[in-house]
PDB file of N, CA and C in Angstrom:
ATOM      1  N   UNK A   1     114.513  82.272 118.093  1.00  0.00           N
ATOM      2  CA  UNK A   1     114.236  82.757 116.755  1.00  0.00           C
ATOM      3  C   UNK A   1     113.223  81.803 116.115  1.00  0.00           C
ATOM      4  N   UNK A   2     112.199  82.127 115.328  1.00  0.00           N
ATOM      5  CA  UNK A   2     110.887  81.522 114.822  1.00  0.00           C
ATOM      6  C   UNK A   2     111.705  81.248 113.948  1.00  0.00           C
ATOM      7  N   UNK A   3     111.587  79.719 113.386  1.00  0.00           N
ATOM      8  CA  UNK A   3     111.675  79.423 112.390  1.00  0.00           C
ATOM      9  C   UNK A   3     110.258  78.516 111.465  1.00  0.00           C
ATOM     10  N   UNK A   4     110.288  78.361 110.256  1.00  0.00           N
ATOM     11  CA  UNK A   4     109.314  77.421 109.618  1.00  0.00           C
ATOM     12  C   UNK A   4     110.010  76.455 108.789  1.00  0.00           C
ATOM     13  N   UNK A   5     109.989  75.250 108.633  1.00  0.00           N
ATOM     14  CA  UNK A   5     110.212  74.634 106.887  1.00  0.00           C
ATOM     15  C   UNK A   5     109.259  73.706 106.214  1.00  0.00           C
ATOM     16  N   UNK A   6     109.078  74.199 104.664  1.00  0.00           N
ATOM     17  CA  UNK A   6     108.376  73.366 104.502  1.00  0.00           C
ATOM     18  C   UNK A   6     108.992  72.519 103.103  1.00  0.00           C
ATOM     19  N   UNK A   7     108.310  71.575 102.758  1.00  0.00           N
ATOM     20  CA  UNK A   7     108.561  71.033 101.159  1.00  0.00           C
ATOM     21  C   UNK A   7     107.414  70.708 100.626  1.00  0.00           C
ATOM     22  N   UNK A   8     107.506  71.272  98.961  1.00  0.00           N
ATOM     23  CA  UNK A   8     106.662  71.428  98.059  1.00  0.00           C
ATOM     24  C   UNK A   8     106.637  70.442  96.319  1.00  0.00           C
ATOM     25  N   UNK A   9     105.911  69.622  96.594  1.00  0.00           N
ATOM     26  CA  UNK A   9     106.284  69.192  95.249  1.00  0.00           C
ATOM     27  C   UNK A   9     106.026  69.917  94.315  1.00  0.00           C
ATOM     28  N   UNK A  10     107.013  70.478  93.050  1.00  0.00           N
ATOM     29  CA  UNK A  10     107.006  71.054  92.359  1.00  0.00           C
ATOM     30  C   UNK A  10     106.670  70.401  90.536  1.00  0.00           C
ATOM     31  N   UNK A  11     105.656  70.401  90.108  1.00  0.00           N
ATOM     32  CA  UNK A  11     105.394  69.334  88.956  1.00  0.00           C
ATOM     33  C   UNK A  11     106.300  70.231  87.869  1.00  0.00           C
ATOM     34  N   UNK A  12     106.348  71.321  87.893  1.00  0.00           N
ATOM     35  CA  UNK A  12     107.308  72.381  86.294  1.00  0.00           C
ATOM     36  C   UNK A  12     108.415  71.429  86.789  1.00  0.00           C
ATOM     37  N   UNK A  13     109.119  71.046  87.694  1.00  0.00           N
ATOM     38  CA  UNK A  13     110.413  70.647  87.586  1.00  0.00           C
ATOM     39  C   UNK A  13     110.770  69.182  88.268  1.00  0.00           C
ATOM     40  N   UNK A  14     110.046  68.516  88.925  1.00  0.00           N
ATOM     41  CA  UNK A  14     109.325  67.242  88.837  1.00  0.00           C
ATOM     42  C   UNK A  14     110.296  66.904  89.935  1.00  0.00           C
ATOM     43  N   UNK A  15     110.022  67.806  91.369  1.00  0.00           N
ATOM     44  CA  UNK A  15     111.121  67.596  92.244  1.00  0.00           C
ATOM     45  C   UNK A  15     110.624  68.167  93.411  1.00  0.00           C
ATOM     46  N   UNK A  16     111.019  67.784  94.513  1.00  0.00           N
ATOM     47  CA  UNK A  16     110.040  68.606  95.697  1.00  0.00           C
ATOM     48  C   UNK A  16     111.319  69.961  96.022  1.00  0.00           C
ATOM     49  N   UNK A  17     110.320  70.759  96.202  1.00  0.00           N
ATOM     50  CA  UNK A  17     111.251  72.263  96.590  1.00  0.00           C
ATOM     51  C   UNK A  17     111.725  72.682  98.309  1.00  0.00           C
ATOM     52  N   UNK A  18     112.295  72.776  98.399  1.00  0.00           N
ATOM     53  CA  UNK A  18     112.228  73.103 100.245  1.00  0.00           C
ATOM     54  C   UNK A  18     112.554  74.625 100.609  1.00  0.00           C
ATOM     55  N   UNK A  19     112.234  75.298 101.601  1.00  0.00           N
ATOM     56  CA  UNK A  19     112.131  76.502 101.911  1.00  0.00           C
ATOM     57  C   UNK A  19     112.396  76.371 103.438  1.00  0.00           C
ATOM     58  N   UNK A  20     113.216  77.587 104.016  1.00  0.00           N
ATOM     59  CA  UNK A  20     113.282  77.664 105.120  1.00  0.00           C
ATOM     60  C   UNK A  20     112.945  79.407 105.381  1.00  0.00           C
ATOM     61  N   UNK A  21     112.054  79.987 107.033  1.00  0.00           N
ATOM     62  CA  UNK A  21     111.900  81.295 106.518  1.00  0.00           C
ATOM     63  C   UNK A  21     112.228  81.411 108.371  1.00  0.00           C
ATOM     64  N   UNK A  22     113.120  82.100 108.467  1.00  0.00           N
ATOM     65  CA  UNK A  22     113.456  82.652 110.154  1.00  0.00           C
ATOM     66  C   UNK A  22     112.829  84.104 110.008  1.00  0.00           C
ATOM     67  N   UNK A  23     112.312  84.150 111.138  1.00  0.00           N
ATOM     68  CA  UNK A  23     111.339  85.531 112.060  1.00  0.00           C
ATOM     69  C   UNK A  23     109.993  85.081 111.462  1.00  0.00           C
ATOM     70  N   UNK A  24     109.091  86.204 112.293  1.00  0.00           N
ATOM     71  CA  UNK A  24     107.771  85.648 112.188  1.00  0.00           C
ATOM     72  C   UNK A  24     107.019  87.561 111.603  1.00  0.00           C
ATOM     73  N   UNK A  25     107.963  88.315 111.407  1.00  0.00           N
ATOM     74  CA  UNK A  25     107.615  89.703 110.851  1.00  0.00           C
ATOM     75  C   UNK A  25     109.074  90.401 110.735  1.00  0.00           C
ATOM     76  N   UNK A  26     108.001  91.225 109.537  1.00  0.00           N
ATOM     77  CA  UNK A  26     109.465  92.512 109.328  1.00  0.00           C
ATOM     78  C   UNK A  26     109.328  92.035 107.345  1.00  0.00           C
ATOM     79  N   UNK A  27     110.244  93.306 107.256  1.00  0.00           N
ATOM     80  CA  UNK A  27     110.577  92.942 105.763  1.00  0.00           C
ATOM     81  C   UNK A  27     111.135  91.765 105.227  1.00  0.00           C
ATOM     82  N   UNK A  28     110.394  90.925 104.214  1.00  0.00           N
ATOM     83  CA  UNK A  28     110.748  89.742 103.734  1.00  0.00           C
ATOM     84  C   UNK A  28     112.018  89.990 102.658  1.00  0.00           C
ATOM     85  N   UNK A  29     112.966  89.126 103.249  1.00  0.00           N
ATOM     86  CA  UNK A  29     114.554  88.997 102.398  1.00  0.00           C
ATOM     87  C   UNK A  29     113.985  87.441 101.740  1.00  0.00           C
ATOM     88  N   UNK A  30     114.815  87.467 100.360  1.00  0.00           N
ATOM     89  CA  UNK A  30     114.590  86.379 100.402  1.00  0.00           C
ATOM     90  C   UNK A  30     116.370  86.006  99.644  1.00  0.00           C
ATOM     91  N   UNK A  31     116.575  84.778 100.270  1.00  0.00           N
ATOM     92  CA  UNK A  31     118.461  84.012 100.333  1.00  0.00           C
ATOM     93  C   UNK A  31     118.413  82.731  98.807  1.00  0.00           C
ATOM     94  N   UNK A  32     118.976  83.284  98.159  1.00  0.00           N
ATOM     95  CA  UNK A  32     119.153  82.202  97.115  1.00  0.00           C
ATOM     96  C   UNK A  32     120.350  81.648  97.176  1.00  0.00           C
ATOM     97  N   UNK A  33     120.740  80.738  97.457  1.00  0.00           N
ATOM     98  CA  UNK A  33     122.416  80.654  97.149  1.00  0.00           C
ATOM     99  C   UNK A  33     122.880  79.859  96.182  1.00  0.00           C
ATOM    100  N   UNK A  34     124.187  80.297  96.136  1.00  0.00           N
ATOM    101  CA  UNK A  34     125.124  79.938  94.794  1.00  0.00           C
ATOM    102  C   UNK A  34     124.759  78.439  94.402  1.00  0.00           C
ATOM    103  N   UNK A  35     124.948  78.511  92.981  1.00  0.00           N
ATOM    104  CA  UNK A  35     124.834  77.317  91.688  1.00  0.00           C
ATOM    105  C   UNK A  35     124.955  76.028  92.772  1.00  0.00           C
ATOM    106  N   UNK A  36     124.097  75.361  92.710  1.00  0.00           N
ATOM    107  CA  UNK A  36     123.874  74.124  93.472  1.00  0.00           C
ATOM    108  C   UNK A  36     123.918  74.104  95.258  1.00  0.00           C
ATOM    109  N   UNK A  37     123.349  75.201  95.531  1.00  0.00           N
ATOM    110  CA  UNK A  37     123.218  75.566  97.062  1.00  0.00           C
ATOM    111  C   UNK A  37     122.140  74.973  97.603  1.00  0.00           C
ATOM    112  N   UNK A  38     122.133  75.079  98.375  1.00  0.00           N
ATOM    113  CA  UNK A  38     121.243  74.516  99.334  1.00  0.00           C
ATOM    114  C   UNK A  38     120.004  75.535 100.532  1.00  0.00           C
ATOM    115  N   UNK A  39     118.586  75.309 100.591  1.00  0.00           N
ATOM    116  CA  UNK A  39     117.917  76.456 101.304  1.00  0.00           C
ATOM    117  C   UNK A  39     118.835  76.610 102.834  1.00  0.00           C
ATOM    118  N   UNK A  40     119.126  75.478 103.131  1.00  0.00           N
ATOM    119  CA  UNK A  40     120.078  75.440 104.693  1.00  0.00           C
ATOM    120  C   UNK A  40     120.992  76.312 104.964  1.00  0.00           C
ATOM    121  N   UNK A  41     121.660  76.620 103.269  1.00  0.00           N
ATOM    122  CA  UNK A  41     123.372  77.326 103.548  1.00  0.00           C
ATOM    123  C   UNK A  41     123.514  78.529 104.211  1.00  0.00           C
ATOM    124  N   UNK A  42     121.970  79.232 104.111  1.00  0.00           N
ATOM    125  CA  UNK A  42     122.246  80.272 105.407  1.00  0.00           C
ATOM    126  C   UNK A  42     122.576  80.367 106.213  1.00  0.00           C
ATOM    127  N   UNK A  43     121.942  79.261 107.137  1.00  0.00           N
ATOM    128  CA  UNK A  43     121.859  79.229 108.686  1.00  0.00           C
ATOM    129  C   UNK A  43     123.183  78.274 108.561  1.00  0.00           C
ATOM    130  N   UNK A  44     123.702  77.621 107.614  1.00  0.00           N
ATOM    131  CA  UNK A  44     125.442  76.773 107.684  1.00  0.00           C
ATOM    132  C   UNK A  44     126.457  77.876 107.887  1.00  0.00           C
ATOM    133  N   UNK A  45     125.892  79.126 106.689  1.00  0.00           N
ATOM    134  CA  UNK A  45     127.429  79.930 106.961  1.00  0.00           C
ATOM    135  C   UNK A  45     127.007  81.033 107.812  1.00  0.00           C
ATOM    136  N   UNK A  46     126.254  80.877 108.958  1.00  0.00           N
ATOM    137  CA  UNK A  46     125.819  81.748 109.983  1.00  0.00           C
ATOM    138  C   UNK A  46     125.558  83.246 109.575  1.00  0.00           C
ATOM    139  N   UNK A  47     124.415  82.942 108.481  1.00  0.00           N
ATOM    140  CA  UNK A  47     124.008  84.288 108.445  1.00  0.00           C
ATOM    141  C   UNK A  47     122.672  84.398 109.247  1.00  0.00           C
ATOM    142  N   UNK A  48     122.232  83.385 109.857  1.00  0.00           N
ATOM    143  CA  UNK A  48     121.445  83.813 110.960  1.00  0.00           C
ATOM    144  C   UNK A  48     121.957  84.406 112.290  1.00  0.00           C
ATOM    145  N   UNK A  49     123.210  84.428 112.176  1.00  0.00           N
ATOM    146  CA  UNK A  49     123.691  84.909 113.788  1.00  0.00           C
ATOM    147  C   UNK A  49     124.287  86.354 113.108  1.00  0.00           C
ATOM    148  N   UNK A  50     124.572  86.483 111.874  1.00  0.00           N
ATOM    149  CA  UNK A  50     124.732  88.164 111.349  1.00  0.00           C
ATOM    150  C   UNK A  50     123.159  88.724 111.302  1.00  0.00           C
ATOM    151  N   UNK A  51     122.009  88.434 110.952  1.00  0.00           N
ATOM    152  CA  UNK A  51     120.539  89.004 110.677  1.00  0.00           C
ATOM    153  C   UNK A  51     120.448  88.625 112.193  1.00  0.00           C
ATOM    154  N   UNK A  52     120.372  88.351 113.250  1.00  0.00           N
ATOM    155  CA  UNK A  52     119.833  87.796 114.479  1.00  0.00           C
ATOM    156  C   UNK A  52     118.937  88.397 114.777  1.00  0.00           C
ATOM    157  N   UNK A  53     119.823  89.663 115.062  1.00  0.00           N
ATOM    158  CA  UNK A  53     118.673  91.424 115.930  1.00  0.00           C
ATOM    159  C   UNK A  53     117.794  91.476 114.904  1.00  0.00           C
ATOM    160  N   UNK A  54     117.957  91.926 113.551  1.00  0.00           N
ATOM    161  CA  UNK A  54     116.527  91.884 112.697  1.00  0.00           C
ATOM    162  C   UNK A  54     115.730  91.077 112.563  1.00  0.00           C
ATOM    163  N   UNK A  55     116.001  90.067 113.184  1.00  0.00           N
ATOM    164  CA  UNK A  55     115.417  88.839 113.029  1.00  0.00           C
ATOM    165  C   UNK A  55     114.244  88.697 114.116  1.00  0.00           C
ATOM    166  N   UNK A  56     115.091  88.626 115.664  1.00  0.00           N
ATOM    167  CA  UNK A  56     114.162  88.512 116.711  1.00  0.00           C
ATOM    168  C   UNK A  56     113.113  89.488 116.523  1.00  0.00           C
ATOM    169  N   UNK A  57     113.560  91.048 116.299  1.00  0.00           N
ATOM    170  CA  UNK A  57     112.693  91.996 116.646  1.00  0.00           C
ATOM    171  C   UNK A  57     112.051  92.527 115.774  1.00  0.00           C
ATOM    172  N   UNK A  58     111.616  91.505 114.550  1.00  0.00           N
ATOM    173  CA  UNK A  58     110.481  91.574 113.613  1.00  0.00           C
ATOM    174  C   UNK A  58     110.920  92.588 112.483  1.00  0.00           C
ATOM    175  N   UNK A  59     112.222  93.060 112.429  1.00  0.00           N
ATOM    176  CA  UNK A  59     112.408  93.957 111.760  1.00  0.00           C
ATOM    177  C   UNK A  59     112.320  93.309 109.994  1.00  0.00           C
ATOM    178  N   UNK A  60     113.009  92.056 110.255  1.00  0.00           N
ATOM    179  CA  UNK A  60     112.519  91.339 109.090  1.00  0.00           C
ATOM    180  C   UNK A  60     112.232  89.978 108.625  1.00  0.00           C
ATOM    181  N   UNK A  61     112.267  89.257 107.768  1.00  0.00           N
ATOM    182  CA  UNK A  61     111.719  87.231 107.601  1.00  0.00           C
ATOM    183  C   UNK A  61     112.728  87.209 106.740  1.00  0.00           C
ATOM    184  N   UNK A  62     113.744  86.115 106.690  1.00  0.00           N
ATOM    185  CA  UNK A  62     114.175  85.494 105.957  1.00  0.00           C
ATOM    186  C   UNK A  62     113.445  84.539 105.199  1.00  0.00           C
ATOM    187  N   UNK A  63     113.410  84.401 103.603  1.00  0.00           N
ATOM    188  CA  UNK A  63     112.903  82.999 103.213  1.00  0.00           C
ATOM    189  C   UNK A  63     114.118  82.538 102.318  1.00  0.00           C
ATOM    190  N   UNK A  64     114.886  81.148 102.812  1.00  0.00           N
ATOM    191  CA  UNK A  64     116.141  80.294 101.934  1.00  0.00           C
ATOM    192  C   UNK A  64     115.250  79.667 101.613  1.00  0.00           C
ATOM    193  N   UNK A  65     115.741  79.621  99.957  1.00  0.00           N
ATOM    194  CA  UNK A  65     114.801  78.890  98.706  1.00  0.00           C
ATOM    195  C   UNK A  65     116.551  77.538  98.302  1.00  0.00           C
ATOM    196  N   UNK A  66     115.698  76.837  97.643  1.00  0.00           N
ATOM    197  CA  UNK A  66     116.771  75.498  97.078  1.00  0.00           C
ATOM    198  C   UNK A  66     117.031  76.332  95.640  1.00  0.00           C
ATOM    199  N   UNK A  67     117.933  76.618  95.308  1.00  0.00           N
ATOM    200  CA  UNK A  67     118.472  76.931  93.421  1.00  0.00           C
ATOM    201  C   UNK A  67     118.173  75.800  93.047  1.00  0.00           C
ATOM    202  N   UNK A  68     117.139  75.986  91.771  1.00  0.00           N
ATOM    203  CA  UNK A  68     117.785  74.834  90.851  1.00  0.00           C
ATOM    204  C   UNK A  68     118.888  74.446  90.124  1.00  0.00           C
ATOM    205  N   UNK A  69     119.368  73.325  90.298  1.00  0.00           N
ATOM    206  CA  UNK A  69     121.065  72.679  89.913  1.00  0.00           C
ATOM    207  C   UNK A  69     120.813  72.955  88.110  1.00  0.00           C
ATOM    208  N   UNK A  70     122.168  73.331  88.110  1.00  0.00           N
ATOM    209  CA  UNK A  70     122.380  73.725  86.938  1.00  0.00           C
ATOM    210  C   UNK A  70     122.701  72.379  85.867  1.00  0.00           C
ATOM    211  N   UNK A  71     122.741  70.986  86.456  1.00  0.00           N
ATOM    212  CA  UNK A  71     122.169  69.999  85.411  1.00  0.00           C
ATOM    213  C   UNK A  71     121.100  69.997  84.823  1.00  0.00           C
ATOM    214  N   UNK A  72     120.296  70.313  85.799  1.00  0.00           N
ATOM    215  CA  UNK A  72     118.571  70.411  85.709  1.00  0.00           C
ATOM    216  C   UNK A  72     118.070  71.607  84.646  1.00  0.00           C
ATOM    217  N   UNK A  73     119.009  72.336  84.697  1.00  0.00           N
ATOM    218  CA  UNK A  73     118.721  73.600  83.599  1.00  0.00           C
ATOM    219  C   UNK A  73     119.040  73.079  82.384  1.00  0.00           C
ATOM    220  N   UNK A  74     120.383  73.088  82.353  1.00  0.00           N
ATOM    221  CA  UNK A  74     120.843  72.147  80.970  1.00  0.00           C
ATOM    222  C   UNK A  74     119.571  71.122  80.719  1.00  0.00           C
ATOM    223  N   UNK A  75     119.770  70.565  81.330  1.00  0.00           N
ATOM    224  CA  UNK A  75     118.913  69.634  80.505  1.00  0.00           C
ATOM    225  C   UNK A  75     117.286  69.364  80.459  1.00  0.00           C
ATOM    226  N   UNK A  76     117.145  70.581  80.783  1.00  0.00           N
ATOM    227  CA  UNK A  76     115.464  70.850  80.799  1.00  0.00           C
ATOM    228  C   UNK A  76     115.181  72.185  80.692  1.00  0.00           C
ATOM    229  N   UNK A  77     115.259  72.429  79.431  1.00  0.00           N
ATOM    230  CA  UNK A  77     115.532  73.731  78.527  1.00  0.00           C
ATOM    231  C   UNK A  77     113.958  74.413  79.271  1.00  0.00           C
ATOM    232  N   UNK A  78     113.181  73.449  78.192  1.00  0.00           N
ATOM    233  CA  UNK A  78     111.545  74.331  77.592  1.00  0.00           C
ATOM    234  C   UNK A  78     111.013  74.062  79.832  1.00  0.00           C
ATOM    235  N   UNK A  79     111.281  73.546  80.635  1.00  0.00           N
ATOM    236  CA  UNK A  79     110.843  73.370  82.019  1.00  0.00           C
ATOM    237  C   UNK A  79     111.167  74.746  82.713  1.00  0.00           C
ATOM    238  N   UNK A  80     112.738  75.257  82.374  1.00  0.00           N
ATOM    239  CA  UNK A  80     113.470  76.342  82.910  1.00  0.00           C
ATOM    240  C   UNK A  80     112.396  77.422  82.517  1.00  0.00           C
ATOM    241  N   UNK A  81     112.414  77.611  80.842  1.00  0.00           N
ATOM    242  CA  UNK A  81     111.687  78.708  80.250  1.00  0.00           C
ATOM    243  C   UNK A  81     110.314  78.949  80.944  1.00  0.00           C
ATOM    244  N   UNK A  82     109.544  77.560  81.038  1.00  0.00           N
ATOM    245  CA  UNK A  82     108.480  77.711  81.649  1.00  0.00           C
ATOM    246  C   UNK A  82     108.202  78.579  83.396  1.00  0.00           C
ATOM    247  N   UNK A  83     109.336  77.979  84.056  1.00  0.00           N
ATOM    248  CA  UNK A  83     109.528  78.617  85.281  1.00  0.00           C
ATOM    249  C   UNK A  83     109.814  79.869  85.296  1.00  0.00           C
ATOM    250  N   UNK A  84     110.434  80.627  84.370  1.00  0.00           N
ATOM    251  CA  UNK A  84     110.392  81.974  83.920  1.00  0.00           C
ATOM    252  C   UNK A  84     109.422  82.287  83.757  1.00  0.00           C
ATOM    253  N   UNK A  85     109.010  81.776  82.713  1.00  0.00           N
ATOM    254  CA  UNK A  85     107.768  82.907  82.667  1.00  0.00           C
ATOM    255  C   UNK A  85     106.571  83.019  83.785  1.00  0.00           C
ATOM    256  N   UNK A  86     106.428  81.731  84.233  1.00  0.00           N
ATOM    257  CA  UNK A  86     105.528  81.920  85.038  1.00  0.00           C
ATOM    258  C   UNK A  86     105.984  82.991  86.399  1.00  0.00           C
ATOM    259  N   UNK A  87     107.010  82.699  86.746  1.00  0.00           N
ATOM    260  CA  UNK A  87     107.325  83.969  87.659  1.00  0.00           C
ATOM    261  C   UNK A  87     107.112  85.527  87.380  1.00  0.00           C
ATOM    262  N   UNK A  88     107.536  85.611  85.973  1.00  0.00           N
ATOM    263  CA  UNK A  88     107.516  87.055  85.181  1.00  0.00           C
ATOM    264  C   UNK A  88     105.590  87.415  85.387  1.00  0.00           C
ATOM    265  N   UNK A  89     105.078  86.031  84.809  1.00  0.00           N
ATOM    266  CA  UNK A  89     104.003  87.027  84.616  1.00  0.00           C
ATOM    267  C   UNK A  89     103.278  86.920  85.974  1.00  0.00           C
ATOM    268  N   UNK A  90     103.641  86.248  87.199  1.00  0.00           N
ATOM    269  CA  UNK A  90     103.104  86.381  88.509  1.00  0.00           C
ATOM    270  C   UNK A  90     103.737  87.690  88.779  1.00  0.00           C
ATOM    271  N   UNK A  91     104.820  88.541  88.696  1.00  0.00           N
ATOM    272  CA  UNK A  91     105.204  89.371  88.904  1.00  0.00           C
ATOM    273  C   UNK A  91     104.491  90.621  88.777  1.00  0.00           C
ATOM    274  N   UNK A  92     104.225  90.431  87.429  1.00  0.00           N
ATOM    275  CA  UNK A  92     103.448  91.881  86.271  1.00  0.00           C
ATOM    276  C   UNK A  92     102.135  91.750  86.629  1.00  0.00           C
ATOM    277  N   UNK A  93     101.534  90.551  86.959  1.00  0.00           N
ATOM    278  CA  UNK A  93      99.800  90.547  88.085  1.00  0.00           C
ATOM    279  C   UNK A  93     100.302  91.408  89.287  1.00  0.00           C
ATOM    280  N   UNK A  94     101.191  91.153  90.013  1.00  0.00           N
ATOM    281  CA  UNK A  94     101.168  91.653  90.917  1.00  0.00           C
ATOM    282  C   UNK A  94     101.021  93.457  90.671  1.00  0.00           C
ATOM    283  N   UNK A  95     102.213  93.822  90.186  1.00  0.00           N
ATOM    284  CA  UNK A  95     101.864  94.845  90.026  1.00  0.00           C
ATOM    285  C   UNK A  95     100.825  95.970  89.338  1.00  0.00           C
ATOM    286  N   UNK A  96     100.629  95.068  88.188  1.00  0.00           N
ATOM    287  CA  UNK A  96      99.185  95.591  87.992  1.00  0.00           C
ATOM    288  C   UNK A  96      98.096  95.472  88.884  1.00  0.00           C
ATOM    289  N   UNK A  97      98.312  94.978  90.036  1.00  0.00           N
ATOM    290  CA  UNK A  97      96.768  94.913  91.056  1.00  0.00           C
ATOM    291  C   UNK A  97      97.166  95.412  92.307  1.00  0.00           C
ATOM    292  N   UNK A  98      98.605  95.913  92.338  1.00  0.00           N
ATOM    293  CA  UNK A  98      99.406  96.776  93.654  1.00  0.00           C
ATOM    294  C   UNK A  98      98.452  97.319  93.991  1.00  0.00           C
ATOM    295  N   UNK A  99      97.754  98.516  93.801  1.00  0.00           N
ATOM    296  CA  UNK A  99      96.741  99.374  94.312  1.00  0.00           C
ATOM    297  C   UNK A  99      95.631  98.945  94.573  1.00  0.00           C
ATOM    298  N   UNK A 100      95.074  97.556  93.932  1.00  0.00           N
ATOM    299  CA  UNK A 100      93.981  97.100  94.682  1.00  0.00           C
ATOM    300  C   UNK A 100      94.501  96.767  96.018  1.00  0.00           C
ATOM    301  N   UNK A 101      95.483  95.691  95.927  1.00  0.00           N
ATOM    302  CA  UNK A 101      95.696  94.907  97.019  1.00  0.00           C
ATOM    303  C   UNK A 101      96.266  95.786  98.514  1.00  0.00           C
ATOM    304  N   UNK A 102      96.828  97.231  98.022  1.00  0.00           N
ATOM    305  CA  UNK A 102      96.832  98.271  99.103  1.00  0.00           C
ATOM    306  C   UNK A 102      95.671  98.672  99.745  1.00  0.00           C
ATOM    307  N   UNK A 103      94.664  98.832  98.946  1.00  0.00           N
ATOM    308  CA  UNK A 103      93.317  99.654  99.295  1.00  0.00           C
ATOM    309  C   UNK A 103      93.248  98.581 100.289  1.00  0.00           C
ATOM    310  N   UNK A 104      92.766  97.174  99.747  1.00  0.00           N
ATOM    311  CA  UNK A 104      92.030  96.313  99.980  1.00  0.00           C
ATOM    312  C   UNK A 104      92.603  96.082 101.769  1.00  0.00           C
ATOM    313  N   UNK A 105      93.772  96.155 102.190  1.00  0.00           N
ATOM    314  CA  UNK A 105      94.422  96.335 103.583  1.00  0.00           C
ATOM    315  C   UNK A 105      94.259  98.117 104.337  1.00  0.00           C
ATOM    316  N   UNK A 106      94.003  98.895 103.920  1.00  0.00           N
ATOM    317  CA  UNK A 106      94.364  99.911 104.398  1.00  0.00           C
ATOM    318  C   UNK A 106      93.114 100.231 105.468  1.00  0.00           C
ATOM    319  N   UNK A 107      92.417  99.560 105.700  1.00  0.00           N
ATOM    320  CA  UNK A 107      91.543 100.146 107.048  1.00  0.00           C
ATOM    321  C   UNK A 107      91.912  98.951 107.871  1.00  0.00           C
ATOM    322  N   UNK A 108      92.918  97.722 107.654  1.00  0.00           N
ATOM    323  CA  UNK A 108      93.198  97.054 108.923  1.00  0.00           C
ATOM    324  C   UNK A 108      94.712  97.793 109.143  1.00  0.00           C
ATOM    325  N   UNK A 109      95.194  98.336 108.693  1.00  0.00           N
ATOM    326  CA  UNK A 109      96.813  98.732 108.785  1.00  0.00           C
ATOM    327  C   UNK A 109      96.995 100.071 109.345  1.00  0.00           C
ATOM    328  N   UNK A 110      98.302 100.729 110.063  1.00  0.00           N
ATOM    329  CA  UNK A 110      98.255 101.820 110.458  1.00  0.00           C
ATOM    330  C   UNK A 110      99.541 102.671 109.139  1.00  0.00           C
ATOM    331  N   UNK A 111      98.949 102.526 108.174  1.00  0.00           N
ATOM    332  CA  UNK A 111      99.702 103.019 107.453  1.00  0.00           C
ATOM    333  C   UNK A 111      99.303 103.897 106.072  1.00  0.00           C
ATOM    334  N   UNK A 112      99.910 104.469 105.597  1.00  0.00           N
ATOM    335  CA  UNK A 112      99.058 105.265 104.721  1.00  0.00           C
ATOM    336  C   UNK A 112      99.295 104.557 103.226  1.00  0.00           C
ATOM    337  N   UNK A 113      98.605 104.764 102.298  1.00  0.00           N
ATOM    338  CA  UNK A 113      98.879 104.327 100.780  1.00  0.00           C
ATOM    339  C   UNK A 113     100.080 104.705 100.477  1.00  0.00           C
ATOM    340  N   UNK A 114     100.847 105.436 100.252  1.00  0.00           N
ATOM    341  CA  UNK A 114     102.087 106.277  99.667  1.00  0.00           C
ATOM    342  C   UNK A 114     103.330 105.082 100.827  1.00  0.00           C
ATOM    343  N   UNK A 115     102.913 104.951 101.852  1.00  0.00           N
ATOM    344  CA  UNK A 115     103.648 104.207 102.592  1.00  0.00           C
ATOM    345  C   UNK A 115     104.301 102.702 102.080  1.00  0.00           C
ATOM    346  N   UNK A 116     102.449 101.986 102.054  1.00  0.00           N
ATOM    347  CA  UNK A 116     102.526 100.963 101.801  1.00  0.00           C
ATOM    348  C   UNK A 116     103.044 100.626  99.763  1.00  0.00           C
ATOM    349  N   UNK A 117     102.677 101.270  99.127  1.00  0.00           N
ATOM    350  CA  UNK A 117     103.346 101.774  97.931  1.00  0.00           C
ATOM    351  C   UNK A 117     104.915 101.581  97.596  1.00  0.00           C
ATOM    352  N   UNK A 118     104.957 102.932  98.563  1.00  0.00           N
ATOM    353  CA  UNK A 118     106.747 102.843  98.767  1.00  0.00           C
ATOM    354  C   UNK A 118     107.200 101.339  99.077  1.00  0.00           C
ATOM    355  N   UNK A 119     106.748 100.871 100.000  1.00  0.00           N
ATOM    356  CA  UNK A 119     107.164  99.521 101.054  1.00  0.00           C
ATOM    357  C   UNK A 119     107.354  98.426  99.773  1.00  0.00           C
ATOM    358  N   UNK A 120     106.127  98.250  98.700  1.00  0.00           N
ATOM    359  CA  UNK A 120     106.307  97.509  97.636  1.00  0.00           C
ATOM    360  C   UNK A 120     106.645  97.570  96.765  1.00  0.00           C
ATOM    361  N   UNK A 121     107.525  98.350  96.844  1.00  0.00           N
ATOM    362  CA  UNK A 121     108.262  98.914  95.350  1.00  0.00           C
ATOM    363  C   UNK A 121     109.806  98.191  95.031  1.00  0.00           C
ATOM    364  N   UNK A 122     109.486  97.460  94.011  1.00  0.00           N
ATOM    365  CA  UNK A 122     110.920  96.948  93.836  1.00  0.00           C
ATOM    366  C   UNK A 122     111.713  97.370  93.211  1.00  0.00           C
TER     367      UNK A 122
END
């Protein structure tokens, strides 16, 4: 099973981030776990050996993200807010430019617009 990890220093929260992502294709899951979890706790409480088959055969990518600890929230109000929003409005780019970024793939892909559409629809 492909795995990757990497770590990211993160300056909004003044802490390096770590990520782990098993398979190398397929639909991207992504694993947050519970209030002070860890990106590892997947592959601890063997949910890589429950995803396995989707896993090997590209059906999909895991990415385990680190939660931020809920001290860190408490006590870094306006840092939290900031990390919100910036996600929100990376979100609302995205979708406002969905249809570019379809076009912009659709003569390397074997798939149709309505497909790839559907596929990104959250």
């Amino acid at each position: 099973m492909e795995t990757q990890y990497w770590k990211e220093y993160s300056p909004t929260l003044d802490r390096d981030m770590e990520v782990k992502r098993w398979g190398h294709a397929g639909r991207p899951f992504l694993f947050i776990p519970c209030q002070n979890g860890r990106f590892y706790d997947f592959e601890n409480f063997h949910m890589t050996d429950v995803f396995a088959d989707w896993i090997e055969n590209g059906r999909c990518m895991v990415y385990a993200v680190w939660a931020v600890h809920k001290d860190f929230a408490q006590n870094n109000p306006e840092a939290l807010q900031l990390l919100h929003e910036r996600l929100y409005k990376g979100l609302r780019h995205g979708y406002a430019h969905k249809a570019d970024a379809i076009n912009s793939i659709l003569d390397s892909k074997p798939f149709t617009f309505q497909q790839l559409d559907e596929y990104l629809e959250v």
